[in-house]
C-alpha atoms as a PDB file:
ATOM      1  CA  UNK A   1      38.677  14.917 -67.890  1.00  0.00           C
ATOM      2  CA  UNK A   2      35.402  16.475 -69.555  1.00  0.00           C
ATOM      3  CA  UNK A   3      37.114  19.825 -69.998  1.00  0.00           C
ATOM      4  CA  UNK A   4      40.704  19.483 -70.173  1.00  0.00           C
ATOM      5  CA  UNK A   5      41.123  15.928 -72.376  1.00  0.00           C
ATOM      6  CA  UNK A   6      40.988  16.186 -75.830  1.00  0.00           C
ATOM      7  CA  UNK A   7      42.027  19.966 -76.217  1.00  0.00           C
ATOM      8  CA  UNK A   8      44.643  21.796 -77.718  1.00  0.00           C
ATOM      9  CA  UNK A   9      46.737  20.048 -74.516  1.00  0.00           C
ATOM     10  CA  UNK A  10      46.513  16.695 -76.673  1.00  0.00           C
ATOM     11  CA  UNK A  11      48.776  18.871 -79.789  1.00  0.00           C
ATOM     12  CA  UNK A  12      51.627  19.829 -77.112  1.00  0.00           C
ATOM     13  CA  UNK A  13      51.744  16.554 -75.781  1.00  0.00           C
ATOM     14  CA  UNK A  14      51.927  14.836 -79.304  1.00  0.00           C
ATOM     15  CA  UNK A  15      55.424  14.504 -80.696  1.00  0.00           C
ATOM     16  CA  UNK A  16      58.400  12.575 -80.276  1.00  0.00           C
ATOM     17  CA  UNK A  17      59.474  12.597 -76.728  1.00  0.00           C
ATOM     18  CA  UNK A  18      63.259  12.603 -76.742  1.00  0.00           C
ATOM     19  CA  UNK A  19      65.566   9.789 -74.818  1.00  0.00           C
ATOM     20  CA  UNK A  20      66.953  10.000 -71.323  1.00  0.00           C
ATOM     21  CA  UNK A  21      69.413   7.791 -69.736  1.00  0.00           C
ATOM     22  CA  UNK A  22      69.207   9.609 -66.206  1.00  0.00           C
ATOM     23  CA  UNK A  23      65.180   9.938 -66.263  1.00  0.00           C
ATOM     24  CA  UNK A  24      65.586  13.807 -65.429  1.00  0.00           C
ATOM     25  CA  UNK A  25      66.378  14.974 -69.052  1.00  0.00           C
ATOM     26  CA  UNK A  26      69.273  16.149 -67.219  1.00  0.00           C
ATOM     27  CA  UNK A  27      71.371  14.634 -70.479  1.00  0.00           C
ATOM     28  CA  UNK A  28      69.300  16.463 -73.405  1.00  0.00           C
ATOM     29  CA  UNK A  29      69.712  19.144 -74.908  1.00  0.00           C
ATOM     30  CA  UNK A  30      67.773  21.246 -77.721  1.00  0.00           C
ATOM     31  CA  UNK A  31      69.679  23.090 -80.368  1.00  0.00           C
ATOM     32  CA  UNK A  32      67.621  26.302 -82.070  1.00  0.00           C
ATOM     33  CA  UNK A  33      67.776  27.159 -85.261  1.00  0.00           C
ATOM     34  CA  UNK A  34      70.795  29.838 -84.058  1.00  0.00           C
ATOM     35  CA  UNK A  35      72.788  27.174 -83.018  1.00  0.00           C
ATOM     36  CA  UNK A  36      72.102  27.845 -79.191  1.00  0.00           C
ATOM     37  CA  UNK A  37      72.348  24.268 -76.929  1.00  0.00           C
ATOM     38  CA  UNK A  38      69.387  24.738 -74.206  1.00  0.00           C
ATOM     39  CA  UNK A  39      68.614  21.840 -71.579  1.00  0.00           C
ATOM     40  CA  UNK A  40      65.720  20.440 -72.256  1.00  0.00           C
ATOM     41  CA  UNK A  41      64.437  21.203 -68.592  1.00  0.00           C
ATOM     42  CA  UNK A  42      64.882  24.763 -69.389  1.00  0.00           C
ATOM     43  CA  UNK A  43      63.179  24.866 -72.872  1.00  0.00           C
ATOM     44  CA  UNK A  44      59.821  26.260 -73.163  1.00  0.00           C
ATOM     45  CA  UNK A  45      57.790  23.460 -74.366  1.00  0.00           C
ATOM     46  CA  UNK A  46      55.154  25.859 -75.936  1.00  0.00           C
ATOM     47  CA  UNK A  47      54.840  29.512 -76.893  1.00  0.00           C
ATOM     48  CA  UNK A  48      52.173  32.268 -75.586  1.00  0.00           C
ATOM     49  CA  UNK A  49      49.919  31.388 -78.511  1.00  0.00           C
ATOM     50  CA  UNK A  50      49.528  27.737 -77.520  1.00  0.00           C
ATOM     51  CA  UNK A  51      49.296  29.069 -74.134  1.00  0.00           C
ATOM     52  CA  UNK A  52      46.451  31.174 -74.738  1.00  0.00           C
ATOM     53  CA  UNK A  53      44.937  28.643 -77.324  1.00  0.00           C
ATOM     54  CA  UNK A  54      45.100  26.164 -74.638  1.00  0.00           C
ATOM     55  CA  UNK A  55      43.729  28.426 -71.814  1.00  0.00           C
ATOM     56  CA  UNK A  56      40.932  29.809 -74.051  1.00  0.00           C
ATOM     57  CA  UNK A  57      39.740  26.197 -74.821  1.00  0.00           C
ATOM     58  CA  UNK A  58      39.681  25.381 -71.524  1.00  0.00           C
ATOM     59  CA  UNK A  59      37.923  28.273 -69.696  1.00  0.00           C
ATOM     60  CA  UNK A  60      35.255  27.427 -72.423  1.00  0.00           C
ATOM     61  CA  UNK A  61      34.745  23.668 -71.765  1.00  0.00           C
ATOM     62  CA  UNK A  62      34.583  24.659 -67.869  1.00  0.00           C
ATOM     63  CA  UNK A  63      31.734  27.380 -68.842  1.00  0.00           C
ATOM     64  CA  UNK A  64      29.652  25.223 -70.837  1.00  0.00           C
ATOM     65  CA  UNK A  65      30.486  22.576 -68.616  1.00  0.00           C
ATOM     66  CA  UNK A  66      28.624  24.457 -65.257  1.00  0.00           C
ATOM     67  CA  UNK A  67      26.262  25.863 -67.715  1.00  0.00           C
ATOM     68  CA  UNK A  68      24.591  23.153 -68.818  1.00  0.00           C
ATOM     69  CA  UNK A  69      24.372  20.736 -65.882  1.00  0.00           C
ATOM     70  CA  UNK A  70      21.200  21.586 -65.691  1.00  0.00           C
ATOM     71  CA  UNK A  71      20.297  20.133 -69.105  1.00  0.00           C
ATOM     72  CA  UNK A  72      19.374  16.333 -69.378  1.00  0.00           C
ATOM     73  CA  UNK A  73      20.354  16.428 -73.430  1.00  0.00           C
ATOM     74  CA  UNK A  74      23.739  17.271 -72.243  1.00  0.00           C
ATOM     75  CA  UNK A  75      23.999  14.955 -69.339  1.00  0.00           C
ATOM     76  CA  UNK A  76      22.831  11.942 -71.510  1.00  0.00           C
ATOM     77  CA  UNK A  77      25.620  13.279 -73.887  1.00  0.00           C
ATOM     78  CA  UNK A  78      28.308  12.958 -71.469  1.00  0.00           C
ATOM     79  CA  UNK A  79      27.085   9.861 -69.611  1.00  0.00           C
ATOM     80  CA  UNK A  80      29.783   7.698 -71.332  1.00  0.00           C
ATOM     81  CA  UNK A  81      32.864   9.955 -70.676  1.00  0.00           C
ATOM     82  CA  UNK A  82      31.051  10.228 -66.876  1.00  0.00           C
ATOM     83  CA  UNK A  83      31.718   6.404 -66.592  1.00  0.00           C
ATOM     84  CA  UNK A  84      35.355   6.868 -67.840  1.00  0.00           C
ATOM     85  CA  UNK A  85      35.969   9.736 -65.438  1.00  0.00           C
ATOM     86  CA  UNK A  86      35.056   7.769 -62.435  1.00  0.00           C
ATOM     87  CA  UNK A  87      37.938   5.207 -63.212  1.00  0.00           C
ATOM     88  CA  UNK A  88      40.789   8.390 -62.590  1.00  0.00           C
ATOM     89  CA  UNK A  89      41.754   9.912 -59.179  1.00  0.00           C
ATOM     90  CA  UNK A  90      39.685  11.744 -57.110  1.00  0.00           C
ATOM     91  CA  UNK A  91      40.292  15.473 -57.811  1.00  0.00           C
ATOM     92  CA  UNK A  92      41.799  17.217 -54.203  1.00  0.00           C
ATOM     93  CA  UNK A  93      40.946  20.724 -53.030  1.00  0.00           C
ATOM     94  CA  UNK A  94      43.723  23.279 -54.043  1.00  0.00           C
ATOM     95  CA  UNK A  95      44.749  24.482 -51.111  1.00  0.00           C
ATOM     96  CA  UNK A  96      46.579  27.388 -53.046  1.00  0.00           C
ATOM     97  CA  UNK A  97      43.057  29.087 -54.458  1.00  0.00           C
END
């Protein structure tokens, strides 16, 4: 939550999310600017540069993140968002690393 809320991931999710009658998006479609009708499941919802943007952000949260548990300052800082972060799941090991 620390690392990954709040970033660059908040801009992509912002936006008007469009209607579905089967709950799959199976009925929308996007039309580009070249007149091209894409499913919606198939349309890239972001480009590289938001990709890396994203990414970027990210990797440096997590740095300064394990770099500065060690400091009191910062853990007083991020007591609050501590307290929220205990109210979400527990995270699970990723089996696939």
């Amino acid at each position: 939550m620390l690392c990954v809320r709040n970033t660059k991931l908040e801009d992509i999710h912002a936006g008007i999310l469009p209607v579905t009658r089967t709950g799959d998006y199976s009925d929308v479609t996007v039309i580009d600017a070249d007149g091209n009708r894409i499913p919606w499941n198939r349309v890239s919802h972001f480009d590289d540069d938001a990709m890396r943007d994203l990414m970027r952000q990210v990797v440096d949260r997590l740095y300064t993140f394990h770099l500065r548990l060690d400091d009191p300052g910062f853990l007083d800082e991020i007591g609050i968002w501590m307290r929220a972060a205990s109210r979400w799941d527990l995270p699970k090991l990723d089996e696939s690393m």
